[in-house]
Protein backbone atom coordinates (compact mmCIF):
# COMPACT_ATOMS: atom_id res chain seq x y z
CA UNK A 1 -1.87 11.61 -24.61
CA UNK A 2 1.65 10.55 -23.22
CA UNK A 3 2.62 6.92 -22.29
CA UNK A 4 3.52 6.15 -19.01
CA UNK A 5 5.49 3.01 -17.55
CA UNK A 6 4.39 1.42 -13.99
CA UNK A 7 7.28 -0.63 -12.96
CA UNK A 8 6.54 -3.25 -10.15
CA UNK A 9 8.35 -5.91 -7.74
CA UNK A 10 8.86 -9.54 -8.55
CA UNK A 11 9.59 -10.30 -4.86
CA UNK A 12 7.18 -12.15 -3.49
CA UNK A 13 7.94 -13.19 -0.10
CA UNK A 14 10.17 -11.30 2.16
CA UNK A 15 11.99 -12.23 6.13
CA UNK A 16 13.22 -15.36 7.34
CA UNK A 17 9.65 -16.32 7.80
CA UNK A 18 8.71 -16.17 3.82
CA UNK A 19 5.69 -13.24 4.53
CA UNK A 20 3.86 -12.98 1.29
CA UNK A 21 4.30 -9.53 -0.16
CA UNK A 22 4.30 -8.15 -3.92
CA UNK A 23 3.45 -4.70 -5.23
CA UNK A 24 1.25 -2.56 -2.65
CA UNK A 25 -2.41 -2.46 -4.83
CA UNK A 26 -3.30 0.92 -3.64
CA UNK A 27 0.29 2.51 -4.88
CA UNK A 28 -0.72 0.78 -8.06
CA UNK A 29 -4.17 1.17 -8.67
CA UNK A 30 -5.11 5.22 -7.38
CA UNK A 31 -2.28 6.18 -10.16
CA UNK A 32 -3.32 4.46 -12.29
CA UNK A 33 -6.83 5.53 -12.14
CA UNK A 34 -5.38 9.26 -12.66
CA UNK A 35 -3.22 8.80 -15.54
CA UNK A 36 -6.39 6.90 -17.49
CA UNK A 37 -8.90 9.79 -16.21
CA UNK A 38 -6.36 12.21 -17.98
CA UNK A 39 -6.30 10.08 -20.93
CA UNK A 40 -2.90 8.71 -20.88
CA UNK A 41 -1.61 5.16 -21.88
CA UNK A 42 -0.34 2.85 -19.15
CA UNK A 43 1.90 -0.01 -19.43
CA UNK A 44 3.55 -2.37 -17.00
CA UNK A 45 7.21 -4.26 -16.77
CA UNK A 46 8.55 -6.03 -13.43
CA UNK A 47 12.16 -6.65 -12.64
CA UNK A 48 11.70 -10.54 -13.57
CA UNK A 49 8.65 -10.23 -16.07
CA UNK A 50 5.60 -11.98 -16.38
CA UNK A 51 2.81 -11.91 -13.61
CA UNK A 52 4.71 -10.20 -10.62
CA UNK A 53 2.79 -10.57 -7.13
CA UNK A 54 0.68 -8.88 -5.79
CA UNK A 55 -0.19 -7.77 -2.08
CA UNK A 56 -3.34 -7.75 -0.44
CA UNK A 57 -6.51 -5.86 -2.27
CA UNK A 58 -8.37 -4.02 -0.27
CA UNK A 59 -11.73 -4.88 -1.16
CA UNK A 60 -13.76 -1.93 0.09
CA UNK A 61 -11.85 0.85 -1.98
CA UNK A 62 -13.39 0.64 -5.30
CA UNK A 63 -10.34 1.82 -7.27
CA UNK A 64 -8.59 -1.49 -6.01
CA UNK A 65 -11.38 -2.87 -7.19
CA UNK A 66 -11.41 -1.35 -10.02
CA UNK A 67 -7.81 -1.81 -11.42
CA UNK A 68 -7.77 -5.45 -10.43
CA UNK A 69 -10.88 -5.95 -12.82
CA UNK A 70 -10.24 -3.90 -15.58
CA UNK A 71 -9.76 -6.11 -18.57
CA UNK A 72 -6.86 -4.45 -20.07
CA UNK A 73 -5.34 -3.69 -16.71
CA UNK A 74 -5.20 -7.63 -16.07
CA UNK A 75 -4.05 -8.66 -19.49
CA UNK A 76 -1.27 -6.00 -19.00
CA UNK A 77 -0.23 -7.79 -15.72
CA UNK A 78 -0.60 -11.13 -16.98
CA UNK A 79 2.99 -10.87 -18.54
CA UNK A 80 5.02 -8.23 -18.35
CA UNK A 81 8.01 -6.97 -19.93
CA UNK A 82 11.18 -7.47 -17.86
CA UNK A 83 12.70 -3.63 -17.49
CA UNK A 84 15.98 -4.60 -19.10
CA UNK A 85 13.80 -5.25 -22.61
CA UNK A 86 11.71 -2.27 -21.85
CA UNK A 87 12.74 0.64 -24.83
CA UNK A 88 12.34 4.10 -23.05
CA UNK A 89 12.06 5.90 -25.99
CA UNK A 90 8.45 4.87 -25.95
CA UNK A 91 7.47 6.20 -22.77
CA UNK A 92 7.04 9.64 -21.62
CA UNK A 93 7.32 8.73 -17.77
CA UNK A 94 8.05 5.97 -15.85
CA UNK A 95 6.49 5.39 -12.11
CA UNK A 96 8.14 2.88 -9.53
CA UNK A 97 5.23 1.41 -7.42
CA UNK A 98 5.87 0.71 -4.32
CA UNK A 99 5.59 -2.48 -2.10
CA UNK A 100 8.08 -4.06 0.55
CA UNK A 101 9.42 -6.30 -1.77
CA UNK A 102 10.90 -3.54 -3.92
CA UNK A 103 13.70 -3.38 -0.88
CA UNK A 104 15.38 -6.67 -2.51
CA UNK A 105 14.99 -6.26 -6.31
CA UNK A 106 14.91 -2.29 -6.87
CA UNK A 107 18.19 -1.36 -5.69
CA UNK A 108 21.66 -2.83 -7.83
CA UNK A 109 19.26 -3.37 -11.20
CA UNK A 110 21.35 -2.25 -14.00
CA UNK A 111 17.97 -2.20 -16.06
CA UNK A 112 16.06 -0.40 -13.91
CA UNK A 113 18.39 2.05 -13.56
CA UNK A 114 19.21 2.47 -16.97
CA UNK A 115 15.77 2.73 -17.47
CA UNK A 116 15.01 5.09 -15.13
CA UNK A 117 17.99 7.16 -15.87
CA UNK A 118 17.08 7.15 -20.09
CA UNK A 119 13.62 8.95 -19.14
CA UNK A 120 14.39 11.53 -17.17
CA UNK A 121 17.46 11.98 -19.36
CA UNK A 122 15.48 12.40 -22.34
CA UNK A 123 13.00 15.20 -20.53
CA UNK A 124 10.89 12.43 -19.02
CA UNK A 125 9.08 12.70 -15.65
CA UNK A 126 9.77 10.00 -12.82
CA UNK A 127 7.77 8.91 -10.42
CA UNK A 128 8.23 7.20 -7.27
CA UNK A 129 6.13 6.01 -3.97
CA UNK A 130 6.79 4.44 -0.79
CA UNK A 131 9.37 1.65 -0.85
CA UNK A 132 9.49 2.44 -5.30
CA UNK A 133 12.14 5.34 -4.60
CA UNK A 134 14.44 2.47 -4.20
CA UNK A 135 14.37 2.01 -7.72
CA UNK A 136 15.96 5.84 -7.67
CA UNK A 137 19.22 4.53 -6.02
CA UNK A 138 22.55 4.69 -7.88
CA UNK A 139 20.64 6.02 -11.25
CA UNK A 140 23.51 8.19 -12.97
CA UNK A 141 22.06 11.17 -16.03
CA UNK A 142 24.20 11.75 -18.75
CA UNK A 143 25.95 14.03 -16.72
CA UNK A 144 27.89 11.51 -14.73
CA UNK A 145 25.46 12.79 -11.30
CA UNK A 146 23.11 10.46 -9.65
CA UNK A 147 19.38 11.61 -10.29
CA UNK A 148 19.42 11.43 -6.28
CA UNK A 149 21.96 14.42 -5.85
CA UNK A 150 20.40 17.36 -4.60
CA UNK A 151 17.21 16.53 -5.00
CA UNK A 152 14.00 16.56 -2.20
CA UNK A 153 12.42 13.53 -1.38
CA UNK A 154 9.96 11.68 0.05
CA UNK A 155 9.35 8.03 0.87
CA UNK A 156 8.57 5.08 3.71
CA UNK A 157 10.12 7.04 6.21
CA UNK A 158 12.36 4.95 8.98
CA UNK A 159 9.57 5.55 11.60
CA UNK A 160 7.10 3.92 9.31
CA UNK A 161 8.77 0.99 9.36
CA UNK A 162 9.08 0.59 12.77
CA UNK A 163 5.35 1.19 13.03
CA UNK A 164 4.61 -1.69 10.48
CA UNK A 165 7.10 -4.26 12.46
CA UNK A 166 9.80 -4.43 9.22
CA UNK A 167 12.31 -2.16 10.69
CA UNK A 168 14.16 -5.69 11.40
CA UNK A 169 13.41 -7.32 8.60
CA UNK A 170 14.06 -4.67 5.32
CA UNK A 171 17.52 -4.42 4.57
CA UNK A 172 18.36 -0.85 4.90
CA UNK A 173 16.63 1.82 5.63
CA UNK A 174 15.09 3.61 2.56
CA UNK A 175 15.19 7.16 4.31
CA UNK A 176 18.51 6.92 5.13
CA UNK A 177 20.19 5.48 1.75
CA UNK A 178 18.31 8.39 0.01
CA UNK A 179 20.23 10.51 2.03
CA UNK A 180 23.35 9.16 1.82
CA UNK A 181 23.03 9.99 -2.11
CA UNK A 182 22.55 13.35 -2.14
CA UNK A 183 19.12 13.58 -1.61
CA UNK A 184 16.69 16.28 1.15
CA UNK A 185 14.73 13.56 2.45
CA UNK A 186 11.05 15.65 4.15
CA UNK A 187 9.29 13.32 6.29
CA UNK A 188 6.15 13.98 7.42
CA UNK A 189 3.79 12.33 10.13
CA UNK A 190 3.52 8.39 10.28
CA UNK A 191 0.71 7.08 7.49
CA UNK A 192 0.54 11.35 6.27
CA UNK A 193 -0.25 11.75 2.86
CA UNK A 194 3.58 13.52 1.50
CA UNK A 195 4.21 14.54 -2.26
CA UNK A 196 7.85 16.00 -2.85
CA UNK A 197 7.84 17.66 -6.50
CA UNK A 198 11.99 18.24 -7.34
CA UNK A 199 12.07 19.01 -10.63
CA UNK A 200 10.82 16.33 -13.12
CA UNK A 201 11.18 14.13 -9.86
CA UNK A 202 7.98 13.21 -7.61
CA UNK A 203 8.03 11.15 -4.94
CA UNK A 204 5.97 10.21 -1.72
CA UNK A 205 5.78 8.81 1.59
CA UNK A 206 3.48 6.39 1.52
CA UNK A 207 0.21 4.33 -0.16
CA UNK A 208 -1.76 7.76 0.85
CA UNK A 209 0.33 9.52 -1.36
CA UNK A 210 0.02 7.69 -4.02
CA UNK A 211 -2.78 9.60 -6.12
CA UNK A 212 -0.90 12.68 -5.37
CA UNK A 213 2.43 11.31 -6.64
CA UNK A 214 0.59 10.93 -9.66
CA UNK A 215 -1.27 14.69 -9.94
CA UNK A 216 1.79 16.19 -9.65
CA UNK A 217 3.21 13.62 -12.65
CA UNK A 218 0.19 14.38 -14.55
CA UNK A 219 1.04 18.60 -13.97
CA UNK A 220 4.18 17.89 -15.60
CA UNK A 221 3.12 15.77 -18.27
CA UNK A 222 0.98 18.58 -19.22
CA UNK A 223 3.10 21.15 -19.19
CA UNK A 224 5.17 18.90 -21.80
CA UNK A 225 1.97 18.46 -24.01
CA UNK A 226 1.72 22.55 -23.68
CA UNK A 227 5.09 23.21 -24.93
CA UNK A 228 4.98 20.85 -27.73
CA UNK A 229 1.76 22.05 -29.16
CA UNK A 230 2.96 26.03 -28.56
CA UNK A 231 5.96 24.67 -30.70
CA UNK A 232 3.93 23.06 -33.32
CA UNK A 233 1.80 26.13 -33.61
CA UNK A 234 4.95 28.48 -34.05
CA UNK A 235 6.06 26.11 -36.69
CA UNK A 236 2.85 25.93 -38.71
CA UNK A 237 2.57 30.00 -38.38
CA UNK A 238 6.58 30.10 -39.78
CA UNK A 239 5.77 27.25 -42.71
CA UNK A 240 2.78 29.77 -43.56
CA UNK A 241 4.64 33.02 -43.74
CA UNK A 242 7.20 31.55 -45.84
CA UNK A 243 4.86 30.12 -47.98
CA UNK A 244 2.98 33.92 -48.01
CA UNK A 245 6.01 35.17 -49.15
């Protein structure tokens, strides 16, 4: 079992017009779903802590439903941890939910960045949908190299956004910054479920890409939890043959 951090927006209205927005329900709740059917701990933090907003629940999918009645689920949102608090030695992976609002308080967050950056330094797996790979912007590893560099990606793709009337409103557009950092940024149709897998990286387009951001997370995270029992059995087979001897 490996413990996995959903970060989420604290932006809750967006434009000149103050639209309501928070973090998108679906890119929170169909991962979420999959990392508890594989028997993994989940835990939240926001960028400002405590309850962060939410969007719209959509209630005719039942894993919406689901998440946003779950009683440990909702005392887990209730207050959450700030991500500049957050210690990342205690998670295993960390996976930026999307939602528009994540445009404003994402990008320039020395926490979240350090945060994200401590994971995958440490041989974490990051995660990232929709509007949440702005949270992958300007993270540096240990190496002095942004995570972003050379990496494939996927995410809201500048088409999108023009679909969903916000190409006026956002402030950049994701796509574009993603590339600007180093990043191979594979678009696929408008609203098409995309998962990009680059390394311990895994993003996607869009809310229909969200469960299979977090299958290919879960591939990795098992793969960990493979290695470290093979290692544990090569130690306790070592520890027996000296003690044979």
């Amino acid at each position: 079992m490996k413990k996995i951090l959903m970060v989420l927006t604290s932006v809750s209205e967006i434009g000149d017009d103050k639209e309501p927005t928070g973090y998108n329900v679906a890119e929170a709740a169909h991962p979420w779903k999959v990392f508890r059917d594989s028997g993994h701990f989940v835990d939240f933090a926001s960028i400002k802590g405590g309850q962060p907003p939410r969007d719209t629940v959509d209630q005719d999918d039942p894993v919406q439903v689901q998440f946003t009645q779950d009683e440990t689920t909702r005392a887990g949102l209730y207050n959450t941890a700030r991500v500049e608090v957050v210690d990342p030695e205690q998670y295993d992976a960390v996976y930026l939910v999307g939602g528009h609002g994540t445009m404003w308080d994402f990008p320039n967050n020395e926490g979240l960045q350090k945060l994200v950056g401590a994971i995958y330094n440490k041989g974490g797996v990051v995660g990232a949908v929709c509007h949440g790979p702005a949270g992958l912007l300007d993270v540096e590893l240990h190496h002095g190299l942004k995570l972003l560099s050379g990496k494939t990606v996927a995410a809201f793709t500048n088409d999108e956004e023009v679909a969903v009337g916000k190409d006026k409103i956002i402030p950049f557009f994701l796509a574009d910054k993603l590339t600007e950092q180093g990043a191979t940024h594979i678009a696929a149709d408008n609203f098409e479920e995309n998962v990009q897998v680059s390394e311990r990286l895994v993003t996607g387009q869009n809310p229909a890409s969200a469960a299979g951001v977090a299958k290919e997370m879960e591939k990795l995270l098992a793969e960990v939890i493979h290695q470290e029992k093979a290692a544990e059995a090569a130690a306790a087979e070592s520890e027996s043959e000296s003690e044979a001897q």
